[in-house]
N, C-alpha and C. Protein backbone atom coordinates (compact mmCIF):
# COMPACT_ATOMS: atom_id res chain seq x y z
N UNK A 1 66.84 -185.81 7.20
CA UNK A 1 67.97 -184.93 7.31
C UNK A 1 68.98 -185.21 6.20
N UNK A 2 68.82 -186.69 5.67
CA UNK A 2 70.04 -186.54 4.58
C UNK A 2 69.63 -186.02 3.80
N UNK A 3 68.57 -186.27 3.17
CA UNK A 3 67.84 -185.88 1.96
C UNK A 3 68.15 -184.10 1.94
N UNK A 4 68.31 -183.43 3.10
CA UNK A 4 68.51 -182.20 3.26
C UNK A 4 69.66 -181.95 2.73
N UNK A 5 70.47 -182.63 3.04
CA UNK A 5 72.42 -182.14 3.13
C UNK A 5 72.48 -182.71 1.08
N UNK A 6 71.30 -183.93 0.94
CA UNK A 6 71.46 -184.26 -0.77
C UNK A 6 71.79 -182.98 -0.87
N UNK A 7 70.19 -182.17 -0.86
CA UNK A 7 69.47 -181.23 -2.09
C UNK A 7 70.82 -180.44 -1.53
N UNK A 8 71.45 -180.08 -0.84
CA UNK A 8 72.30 -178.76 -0.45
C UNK A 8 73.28 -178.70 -1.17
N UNK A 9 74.25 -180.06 -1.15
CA UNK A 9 74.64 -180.65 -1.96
C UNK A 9 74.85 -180.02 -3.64
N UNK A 10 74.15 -180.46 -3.99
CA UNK A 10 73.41 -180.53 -5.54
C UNK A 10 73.11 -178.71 -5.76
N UNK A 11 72.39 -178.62 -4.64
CA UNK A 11 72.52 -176.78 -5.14
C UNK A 11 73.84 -176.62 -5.36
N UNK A 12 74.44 -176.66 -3.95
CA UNK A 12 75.99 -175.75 -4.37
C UNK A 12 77.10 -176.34 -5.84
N UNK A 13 76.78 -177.51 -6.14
CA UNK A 13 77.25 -178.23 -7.09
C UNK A 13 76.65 -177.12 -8.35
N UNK A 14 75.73 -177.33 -8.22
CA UNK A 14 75.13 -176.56 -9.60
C UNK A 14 75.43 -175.25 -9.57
N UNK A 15 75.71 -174.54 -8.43
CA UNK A 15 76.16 -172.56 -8.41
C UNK A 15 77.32 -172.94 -9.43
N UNK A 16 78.03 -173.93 -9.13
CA UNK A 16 79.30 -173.68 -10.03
C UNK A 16 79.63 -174.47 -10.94
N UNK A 17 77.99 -174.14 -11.66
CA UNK A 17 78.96 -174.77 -13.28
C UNK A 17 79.21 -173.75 -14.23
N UNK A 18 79.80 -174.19 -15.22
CA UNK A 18 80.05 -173.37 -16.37
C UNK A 18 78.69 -173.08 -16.76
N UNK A 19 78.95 -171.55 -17.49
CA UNK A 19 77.68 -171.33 -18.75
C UNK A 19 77.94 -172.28 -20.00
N UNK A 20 77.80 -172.12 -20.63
CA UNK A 20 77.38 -173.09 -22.04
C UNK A 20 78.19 -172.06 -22.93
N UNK A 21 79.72 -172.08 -23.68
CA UNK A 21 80.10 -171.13 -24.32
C UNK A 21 79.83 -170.78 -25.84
N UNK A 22 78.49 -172.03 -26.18
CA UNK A 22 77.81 -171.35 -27.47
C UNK A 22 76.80 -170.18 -27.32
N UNK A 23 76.86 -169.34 -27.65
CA UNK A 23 75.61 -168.15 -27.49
C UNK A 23 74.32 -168.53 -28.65
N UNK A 24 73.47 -168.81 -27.56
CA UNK A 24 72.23 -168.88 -28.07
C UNK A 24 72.02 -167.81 -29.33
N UNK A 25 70.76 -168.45 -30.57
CA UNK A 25 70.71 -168.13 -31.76
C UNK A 25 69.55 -166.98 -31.52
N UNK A 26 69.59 -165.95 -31.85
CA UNK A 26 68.59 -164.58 -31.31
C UNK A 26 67.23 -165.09 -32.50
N UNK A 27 66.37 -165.20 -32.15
CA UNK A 27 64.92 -164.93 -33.27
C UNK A 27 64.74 -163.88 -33.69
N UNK A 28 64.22 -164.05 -35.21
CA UNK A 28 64.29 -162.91 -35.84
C UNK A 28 63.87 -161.52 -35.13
N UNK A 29 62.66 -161.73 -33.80
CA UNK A 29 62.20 -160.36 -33.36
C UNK A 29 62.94 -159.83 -32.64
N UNK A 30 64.10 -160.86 -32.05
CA UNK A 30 65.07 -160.16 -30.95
C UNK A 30 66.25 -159.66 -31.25
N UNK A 31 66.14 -159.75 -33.11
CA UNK A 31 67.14 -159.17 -33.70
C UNK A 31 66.67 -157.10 -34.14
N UNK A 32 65.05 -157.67 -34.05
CA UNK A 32 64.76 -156.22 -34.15
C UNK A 32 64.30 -156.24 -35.48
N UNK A 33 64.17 -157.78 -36.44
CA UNK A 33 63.24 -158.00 -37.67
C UNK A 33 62.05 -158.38 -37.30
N UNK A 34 61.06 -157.63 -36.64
CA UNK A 34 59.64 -158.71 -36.64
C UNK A 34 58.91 -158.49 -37.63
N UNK A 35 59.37 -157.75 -38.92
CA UNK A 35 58.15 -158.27 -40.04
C UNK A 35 59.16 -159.65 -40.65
N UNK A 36 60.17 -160.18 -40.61
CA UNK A 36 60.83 -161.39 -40.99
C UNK A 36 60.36 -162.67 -40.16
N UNK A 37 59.73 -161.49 -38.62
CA UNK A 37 58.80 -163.02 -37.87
C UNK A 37 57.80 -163.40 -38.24
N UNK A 38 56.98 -162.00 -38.41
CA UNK A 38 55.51 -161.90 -39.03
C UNK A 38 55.55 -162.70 -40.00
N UNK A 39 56.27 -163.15 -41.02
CA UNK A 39 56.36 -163.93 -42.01
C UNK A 39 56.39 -165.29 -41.93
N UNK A 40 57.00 -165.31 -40.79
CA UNK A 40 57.97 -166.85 -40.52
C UNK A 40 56.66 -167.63 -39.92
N UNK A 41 55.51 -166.78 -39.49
CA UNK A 41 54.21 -167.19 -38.64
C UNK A 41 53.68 -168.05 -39.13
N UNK A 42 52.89 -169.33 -38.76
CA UNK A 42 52.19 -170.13 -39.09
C UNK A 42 50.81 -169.17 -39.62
N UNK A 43 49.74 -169.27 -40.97
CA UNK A 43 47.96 -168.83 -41.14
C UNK A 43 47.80 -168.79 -39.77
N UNK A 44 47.49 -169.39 -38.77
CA UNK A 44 46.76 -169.37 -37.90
C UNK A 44 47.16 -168.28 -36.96
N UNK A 45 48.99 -168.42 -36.38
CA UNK A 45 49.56 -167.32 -35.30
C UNK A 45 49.11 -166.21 -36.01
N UNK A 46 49.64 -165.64 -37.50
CA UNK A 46 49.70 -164.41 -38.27
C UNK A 46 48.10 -163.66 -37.81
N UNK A 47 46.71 -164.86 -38.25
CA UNK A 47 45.46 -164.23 -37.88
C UNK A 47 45.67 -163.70 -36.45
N UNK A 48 46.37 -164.38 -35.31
CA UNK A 48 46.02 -163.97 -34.17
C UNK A 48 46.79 -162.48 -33.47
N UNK A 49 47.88 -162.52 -34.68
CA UNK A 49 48.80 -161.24 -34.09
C UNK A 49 48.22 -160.00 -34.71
N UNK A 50 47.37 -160.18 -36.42
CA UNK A 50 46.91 -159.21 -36.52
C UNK A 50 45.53 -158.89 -35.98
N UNK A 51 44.77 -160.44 -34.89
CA UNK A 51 43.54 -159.68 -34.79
C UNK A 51 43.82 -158.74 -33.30
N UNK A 52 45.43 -159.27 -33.02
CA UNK A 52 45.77 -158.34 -31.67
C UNK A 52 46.14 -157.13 -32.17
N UNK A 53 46.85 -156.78 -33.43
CA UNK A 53 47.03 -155.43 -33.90
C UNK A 53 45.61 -154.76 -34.31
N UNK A 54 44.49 -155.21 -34.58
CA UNK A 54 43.36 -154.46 -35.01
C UNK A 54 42.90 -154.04 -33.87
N UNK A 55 42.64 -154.52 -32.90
CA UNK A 55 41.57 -154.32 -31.44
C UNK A 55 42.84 -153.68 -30.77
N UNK A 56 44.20 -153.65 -30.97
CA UNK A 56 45.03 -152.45 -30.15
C UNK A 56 45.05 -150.89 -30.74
N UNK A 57 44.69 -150.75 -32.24
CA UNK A 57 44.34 -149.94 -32.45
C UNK A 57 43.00 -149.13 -32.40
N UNK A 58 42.29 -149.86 -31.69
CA UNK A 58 40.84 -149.23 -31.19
C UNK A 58 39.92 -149.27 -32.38
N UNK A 59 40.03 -150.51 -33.25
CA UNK A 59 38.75 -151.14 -34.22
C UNK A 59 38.25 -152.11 -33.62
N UNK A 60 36.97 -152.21 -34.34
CA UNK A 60 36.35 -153.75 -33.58
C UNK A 60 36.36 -154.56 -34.70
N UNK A 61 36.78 -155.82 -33.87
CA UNK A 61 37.31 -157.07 -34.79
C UNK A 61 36.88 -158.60 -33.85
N UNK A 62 36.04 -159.32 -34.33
CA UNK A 62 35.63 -160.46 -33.73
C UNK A 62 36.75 -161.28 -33.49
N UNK A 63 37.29 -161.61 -35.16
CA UNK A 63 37.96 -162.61 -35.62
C UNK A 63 38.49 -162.41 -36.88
N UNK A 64 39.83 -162.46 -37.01
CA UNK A 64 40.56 -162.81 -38.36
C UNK A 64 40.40 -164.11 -39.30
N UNK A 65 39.57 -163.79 -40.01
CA UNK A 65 39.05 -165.29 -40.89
C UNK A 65 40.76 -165.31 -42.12
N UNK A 66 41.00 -164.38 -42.63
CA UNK A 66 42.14 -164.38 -43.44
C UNK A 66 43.03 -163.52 -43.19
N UNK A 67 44.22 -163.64 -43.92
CA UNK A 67 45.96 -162.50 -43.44
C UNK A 67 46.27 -162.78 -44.98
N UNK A 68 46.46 -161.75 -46.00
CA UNK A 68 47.07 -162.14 -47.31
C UNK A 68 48.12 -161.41 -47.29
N UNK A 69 49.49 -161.14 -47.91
CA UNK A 69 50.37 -160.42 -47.76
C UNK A 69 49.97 -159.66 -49.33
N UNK A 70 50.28 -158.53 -49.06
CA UNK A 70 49.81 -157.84 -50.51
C UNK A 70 51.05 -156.69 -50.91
N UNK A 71 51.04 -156.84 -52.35
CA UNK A 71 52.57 -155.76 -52.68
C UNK A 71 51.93 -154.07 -52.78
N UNK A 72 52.95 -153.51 -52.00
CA UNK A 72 52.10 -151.89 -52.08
C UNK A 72 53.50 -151.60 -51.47
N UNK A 73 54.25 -151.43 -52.93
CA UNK A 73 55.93 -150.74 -52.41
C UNK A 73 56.43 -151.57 -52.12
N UNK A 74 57.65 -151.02 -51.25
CA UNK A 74 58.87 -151.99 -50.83
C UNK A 74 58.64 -152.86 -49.78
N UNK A 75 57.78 -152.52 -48.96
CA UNK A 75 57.76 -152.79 -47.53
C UNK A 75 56.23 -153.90 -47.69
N UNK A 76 56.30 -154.75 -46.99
CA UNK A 76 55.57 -156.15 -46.35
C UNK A 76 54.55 -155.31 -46.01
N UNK A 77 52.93 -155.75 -46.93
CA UNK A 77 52.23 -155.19 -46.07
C UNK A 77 50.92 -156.15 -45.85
N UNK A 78 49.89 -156.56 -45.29
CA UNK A 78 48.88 -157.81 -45.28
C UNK A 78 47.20 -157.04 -45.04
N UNK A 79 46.64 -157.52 -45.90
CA UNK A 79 45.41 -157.62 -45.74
C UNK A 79 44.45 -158.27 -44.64
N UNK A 80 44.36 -157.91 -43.84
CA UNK A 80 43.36 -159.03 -42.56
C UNK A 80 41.94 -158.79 -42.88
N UNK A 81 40.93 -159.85 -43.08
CA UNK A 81 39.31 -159.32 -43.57
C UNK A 81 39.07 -160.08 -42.03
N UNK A 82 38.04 -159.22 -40.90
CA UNK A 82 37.56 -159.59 -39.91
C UNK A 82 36.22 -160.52 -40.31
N UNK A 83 35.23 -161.13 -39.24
CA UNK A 83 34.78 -162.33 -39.42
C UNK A 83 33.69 -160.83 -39.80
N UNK A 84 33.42 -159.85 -39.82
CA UNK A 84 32.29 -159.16 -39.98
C UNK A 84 32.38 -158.18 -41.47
N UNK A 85 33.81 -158.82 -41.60
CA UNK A 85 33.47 -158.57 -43.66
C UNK A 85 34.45 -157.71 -43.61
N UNK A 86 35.05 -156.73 -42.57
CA UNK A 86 35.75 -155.39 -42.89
C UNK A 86 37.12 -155.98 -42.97
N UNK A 87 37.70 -155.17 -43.86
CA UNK A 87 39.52 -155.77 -44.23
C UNK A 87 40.33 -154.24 -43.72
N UNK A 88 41.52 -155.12 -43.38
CA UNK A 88 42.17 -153.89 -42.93
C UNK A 88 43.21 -154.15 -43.46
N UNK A 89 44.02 -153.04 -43.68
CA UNK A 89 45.99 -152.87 -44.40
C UNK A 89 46.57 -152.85 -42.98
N UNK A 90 47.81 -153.61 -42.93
CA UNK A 90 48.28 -153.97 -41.60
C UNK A 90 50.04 -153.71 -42.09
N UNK A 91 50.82 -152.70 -41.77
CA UNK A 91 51.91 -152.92 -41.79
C UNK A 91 52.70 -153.16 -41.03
N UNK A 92 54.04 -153.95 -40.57
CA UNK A 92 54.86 -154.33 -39.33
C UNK A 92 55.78 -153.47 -39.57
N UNK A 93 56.61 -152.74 -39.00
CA UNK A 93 57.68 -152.03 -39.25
C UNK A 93 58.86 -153.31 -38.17
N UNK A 94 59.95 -152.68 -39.01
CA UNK A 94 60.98 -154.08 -38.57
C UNK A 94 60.97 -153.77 -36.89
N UNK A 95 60.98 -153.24 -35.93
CA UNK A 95 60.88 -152.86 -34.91
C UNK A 95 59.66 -153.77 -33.80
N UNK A 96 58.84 -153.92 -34.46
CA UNK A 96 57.12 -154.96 -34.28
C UNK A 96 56.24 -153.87 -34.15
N UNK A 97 56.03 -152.64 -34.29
CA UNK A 97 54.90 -151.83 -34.69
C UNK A 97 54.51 -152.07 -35.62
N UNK A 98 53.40 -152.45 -35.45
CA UNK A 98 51.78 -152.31 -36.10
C UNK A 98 51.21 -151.21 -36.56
N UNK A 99 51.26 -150.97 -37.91
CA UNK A 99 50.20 -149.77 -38.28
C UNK A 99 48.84 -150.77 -39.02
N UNK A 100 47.35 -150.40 -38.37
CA UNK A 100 46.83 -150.61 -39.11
C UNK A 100 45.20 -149.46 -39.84
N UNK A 101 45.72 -149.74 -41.56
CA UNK A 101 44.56 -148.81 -41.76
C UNK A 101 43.27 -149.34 -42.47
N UNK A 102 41.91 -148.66 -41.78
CA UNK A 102 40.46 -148.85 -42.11
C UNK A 102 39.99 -147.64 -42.82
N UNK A 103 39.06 -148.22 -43.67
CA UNK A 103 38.76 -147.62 -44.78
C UNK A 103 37.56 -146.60 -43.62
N UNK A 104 37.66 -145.18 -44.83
CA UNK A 104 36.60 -144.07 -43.58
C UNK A 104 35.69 -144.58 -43.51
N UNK A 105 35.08 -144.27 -42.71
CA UNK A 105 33.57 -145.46 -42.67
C UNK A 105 33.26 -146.38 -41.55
N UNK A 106 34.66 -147.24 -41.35
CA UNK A 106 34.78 -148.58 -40.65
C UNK A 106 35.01 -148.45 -39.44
């Protein structure tokens, strides 16, 4: 029974503390930059977000063996070659949409 009245205790103690009056630092995607995240990605995350952007656009993709970032204009755009040879153009729009395009054929 004490152990009860502790924890009760300790809850109501804790309803009333202060918040913390530094405001947490937003990440770049929750600022609404996710090609500045896309960037910020470790080789390994980057393969895994674009092999989730290839197979959401209804291509088949085993595995992302590479992600190169390639210049085509102003805007960030990456090369992903799947483990079955096919490469795709992958652009992020600052928002986190994914466009990605396959050559006709693929």
């Amino acid at each position: 029974m004490k152990s009860a009245i502790v924890i009760a205790a300790l809850l109501v103690a804790a309803c009333g503390a202060k918040p913390s009056d530094t405001p947490a630092t937003p990440s770049p995607a929750a600022t609404g930059n996710a090609t500045a995240a896309v960037i910020a990605l470790s080789e390994p995350q980057r393969r895994a977000v674009f092999l989730r952007a290839i197979r959401d656009a209804g291509l088949d993709c085993q595995g992302v063996t590479m992600a190169e970032q390639v210049v085509v204009g102003a805007a960030p755009r990456w090369r992903a070659a799947c483990t079955d040879g096919r490469d795709y153009l992958i652009d992020v729009a600052a928002d986190g949409t994914a466009h990605v395009v396959s050559r006709p054929g693929d």
